[in-house]
C-alpha atoms as a PDB file:
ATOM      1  CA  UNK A   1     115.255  51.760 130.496  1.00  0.00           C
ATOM      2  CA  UNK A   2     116.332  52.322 126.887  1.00  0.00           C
ATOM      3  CA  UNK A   3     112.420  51.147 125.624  1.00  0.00           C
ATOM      4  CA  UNK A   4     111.178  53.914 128.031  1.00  0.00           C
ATOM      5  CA  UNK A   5     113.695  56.370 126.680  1.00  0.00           C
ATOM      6  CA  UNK A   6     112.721  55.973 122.968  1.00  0.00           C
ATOM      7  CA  UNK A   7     108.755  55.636 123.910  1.00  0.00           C
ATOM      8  CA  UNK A   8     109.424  59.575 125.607  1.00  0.00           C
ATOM      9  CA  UNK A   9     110.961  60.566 122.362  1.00  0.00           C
ATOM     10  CA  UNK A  10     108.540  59.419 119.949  1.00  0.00           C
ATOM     11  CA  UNK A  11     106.135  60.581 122.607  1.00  0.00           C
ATOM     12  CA  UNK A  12     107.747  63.831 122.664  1.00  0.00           C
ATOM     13  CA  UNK A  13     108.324  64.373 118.506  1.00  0.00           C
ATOM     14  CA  UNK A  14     104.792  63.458 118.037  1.00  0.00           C
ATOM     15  CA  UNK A  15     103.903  66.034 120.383  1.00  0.00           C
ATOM     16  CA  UNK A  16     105.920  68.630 118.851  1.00  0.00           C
ATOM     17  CA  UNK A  17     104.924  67.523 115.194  1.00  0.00           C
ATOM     18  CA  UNK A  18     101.223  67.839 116.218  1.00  0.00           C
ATOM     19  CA  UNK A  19     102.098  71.611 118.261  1.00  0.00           C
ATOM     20  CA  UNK A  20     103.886  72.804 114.705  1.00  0.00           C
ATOM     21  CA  UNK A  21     100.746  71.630 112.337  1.00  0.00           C
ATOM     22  CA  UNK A  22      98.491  73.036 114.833  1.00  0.00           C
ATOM     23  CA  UNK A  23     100.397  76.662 114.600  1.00  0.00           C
ATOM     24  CA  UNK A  24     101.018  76.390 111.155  1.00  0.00           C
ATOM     25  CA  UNK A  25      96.851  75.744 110.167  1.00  0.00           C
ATOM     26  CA  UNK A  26      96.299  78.928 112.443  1.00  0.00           C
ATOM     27  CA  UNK A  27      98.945  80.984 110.958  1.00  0.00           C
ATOM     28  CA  UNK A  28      97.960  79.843 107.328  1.00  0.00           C
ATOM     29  CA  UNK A  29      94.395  80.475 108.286  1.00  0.00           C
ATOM     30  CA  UNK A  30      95.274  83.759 109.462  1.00  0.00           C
ATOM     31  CA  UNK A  31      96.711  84.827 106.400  1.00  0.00           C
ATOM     32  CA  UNK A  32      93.915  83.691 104.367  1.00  0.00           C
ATOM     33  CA  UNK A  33      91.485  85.799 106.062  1.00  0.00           C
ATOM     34  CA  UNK A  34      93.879  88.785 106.434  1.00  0.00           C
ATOM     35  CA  UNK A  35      91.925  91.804 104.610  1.00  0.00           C
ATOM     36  CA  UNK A  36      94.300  92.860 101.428  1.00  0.00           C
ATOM     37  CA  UNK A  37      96.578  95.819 101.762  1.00  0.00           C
ATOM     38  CA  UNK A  38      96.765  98.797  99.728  1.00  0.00           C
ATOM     39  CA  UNK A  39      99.675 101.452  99.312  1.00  0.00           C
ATOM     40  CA  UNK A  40     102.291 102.796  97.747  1.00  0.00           C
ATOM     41  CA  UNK A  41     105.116 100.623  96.421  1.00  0.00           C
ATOM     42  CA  UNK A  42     108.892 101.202  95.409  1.00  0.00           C
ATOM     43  CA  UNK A  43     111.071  99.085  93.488  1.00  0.00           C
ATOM     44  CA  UNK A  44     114.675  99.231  92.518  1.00  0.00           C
ATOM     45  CA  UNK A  45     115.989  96.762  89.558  1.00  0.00           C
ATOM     46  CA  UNK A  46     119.947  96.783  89.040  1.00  0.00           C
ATOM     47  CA  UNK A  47     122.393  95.523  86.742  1.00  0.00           C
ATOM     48  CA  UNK A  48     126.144  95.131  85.860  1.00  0.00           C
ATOM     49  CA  UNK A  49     125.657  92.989  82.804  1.00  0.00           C
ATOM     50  CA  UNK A  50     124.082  93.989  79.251  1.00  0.00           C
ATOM     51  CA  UNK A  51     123.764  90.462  78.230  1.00  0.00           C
ATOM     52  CA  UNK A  52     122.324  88.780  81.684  1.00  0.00           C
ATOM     53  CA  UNK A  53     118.282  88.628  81.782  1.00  0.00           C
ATOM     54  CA  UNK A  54     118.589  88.713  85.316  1.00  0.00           C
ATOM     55  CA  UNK A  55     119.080  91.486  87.799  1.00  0.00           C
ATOM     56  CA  UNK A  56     118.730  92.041  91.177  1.00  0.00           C
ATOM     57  CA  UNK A  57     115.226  93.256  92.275  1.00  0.00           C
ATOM     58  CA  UNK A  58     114.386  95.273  95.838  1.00  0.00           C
ATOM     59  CA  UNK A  59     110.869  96.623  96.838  1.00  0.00           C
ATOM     60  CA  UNK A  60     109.899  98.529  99.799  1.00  0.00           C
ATOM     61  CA  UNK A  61     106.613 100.679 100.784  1.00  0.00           C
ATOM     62  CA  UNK A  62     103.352 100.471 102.595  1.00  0.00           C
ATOM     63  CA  UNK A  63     102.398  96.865 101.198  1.00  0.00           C
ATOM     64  CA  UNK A  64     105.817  94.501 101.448  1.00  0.00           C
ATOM     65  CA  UNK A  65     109.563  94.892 101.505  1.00  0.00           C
ATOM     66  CA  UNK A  66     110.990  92.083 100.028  1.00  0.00           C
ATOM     67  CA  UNK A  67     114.520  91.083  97.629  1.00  0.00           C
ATOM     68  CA  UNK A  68     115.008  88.765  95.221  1.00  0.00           C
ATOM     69  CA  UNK A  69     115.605  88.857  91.180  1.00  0.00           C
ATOM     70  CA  UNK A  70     114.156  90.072  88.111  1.00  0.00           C
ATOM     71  CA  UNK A  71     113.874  87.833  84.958  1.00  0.00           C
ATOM     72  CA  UNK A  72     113.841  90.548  81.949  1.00  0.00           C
ATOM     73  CA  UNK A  73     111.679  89.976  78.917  1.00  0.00           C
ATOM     74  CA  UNK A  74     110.706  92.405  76.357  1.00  0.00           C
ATOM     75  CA  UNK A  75     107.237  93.298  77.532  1.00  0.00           C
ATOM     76  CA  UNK A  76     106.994  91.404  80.815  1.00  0.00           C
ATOM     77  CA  UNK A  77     109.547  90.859  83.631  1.00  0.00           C
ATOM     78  CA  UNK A  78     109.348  88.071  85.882  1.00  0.00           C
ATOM     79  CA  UNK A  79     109.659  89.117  89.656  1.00  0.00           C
ATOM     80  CA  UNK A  80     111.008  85.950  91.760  1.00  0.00           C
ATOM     81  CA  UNK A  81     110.891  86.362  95.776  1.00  0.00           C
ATOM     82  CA  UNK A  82     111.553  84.209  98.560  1.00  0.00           C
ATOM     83  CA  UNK A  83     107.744  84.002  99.043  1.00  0.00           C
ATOM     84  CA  UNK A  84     106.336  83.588  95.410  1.00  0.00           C
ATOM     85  CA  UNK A  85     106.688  85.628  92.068  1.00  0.00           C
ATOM     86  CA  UNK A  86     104.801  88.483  89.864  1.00  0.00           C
ATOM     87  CA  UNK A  87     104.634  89.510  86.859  1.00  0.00           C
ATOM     88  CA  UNK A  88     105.522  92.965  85.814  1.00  0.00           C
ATOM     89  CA  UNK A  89     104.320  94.055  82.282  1.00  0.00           C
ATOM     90  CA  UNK A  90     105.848  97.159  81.617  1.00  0.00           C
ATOM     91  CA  UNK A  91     105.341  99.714  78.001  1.00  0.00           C
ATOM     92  CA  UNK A  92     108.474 100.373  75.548  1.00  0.00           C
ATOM     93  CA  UNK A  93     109.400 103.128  77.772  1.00  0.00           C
ATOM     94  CA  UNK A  94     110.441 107.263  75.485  1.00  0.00           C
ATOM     95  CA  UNK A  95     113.317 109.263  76.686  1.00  0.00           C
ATOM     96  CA  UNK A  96     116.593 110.216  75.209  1.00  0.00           C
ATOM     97  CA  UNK A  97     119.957 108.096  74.395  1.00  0.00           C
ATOM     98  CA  UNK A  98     123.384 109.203  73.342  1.00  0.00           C
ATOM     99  CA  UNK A  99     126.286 107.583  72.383  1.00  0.00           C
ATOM    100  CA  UNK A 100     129.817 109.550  71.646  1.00  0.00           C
ATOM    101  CA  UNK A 101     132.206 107.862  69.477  1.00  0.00           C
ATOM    102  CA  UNK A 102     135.162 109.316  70.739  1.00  0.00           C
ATOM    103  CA  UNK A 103     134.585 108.028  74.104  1.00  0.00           C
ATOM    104  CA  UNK A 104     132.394 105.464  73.216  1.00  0.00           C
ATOM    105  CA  UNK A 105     129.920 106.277  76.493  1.00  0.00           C
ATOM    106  CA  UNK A 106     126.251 105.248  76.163  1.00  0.00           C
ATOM    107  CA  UNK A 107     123.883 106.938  77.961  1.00  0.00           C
ATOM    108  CA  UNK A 108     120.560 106.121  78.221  1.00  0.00           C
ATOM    109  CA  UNK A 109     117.577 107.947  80.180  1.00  0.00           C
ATOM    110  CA  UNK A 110     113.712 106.269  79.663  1.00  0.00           C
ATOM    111  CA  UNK A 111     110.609 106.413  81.691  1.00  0.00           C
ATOM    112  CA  UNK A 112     107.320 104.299  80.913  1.00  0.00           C
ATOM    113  CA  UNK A 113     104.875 102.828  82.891  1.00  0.00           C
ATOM    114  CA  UNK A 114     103.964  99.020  84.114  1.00  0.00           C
ATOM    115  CA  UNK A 115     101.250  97.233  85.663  1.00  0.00           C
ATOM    116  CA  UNK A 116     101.636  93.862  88.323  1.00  0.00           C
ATOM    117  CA  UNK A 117      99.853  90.757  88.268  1.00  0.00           C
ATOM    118  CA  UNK A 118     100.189  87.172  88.296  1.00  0.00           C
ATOM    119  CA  UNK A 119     101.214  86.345  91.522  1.00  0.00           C
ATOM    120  CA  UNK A 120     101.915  83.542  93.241  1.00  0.00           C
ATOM    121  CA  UNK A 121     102.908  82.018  96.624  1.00  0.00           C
ATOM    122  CA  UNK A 122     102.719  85.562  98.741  1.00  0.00           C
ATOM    123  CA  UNK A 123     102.057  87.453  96.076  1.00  0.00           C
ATOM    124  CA  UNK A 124      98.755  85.394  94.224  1.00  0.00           C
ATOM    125  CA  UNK A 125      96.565  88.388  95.016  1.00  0.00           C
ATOM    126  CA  UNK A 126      99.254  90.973  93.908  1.00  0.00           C
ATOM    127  CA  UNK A 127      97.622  94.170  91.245  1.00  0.00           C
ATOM    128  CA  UNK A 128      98.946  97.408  90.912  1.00  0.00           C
ATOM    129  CA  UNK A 129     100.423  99.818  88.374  1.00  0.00           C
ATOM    130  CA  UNK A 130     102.450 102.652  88.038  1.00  0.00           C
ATOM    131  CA  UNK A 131     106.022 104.771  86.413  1.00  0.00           C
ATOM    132  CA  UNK A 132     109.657 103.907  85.823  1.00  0.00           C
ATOM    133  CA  UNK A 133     112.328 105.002  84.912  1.00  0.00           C
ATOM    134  CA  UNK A 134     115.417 103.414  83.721  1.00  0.00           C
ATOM    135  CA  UNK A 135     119.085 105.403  83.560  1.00  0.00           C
ATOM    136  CA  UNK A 136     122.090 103.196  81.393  1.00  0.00           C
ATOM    137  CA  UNK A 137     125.614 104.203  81.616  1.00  0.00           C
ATOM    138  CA  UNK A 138     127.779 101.697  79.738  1.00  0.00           C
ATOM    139  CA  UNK A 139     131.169 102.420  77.891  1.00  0.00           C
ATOM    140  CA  UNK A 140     131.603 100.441  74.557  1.00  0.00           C
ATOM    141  CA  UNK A 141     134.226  98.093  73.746  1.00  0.00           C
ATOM    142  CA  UNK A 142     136.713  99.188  70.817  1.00  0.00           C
ATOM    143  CA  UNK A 143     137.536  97.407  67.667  1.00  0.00           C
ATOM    144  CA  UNK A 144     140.105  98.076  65.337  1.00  0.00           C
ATOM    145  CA  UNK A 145     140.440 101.694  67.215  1.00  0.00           C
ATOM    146  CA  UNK A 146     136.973 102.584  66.938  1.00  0.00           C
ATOM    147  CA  UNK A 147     133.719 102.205  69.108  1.00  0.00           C
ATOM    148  CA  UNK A 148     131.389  99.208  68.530  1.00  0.00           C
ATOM    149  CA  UNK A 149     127.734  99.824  68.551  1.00  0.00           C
ATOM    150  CA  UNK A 150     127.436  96.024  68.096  1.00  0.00           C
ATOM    151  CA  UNK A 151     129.642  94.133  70.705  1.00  0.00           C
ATOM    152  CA  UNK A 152     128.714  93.950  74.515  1.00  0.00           C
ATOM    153  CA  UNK A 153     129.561  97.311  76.185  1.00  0.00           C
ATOM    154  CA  UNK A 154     133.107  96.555  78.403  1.00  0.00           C
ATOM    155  CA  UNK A 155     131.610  98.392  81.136  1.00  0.00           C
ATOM    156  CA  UNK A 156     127.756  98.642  82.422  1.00  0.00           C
ATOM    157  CA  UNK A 157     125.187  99.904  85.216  1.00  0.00           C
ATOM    158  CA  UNK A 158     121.795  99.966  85.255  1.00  0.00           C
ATOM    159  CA  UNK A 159     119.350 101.341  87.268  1.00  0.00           C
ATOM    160  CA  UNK A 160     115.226 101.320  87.172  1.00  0.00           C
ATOM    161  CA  UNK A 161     113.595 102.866  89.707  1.00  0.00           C
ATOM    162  CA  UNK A 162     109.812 102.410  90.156  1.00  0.00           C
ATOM    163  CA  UNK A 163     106.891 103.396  92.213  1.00  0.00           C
ATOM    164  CA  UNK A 164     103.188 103.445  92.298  1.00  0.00           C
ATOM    165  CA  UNK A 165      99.900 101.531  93.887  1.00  0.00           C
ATOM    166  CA  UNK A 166     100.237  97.810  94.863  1.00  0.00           C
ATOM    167  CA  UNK A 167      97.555  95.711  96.587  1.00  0.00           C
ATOM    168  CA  UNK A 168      98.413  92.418  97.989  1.00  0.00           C
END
């Protein structure tokens, strides 16, 4: 009785084995031959921390919605998401920036532009372009009694908002 028992099982896993690869090849076929999508795109990138490199990363529109995190670099941010990663290469970004001494609040108000590519996983296909714009509000540290331009700010948000054309 036990031999037939474990002959069902195996019987039964191979079955169920063989059912999930079949699925899988369709789905995975599906999605190769899926015809790209076009459309407008939305991120949000935000930050507590002016010496992390990494920041928490949301996008949302006509083409995906997905979360993950942002890997900062000076001209191109990494963009890593449960189903792959991008590339966002992004300009130096103009706008104004004021810091008051008395207070020692920074406040910071760019805009720019980017473009997307290098994709991978999900995202291999992934092009587009578009605007940000990035608002800081961080309050220095003191030393000695007076502001520091130089140390880490004791308090910090940022916020980038994004948006233009993707196609994946």
């Amino acid at each position: 009785m036990l031999k037939v028992r474990n002959r069902l099982l195996a019987a039964a896993g191979a079955a169920i084995a063989a059912g999930a690869i079949a699925v899988s090849g369709v789905a995975a076929a599906g999605a190769a031959s899926r015809p790209a999508v076009s459309g407008t795109e939305s991120f949000q990138i935000m930050s507590t921390s002016a010496t992390s490199t990494t920041s928490s990363f949301l996008a949302h529109g006509a083409v995906f919605t997905a979360g993950g995190v942002d890997h900062s670099g000076s001209k191109t941010d990494t963009v890593v998401l449960s189903g792959g990663s991008f590339k966002v290469t992004h300009s130096k970004g103009t706008g104004t920036q004021s810091f008051n001494p008395t207070t020692c609040l920074l406040t910071i108000n760019m805009h720019g532009t980017y473009t997307i590519s290098g994709g991978t996983g999900t995202y291999a296909t992934i092009s587009g372009s578009g605007k940000y714009q990035i608002s800081i509000l961080a309050i220095g540290q003191k030393s000695g009694g007076v502001c520091s331009r130089t140390l880490p700010p004791s308090t910090f948000q940022q916020v980038i908002k994004a948006a233009g054309t993707a196609s994946l």
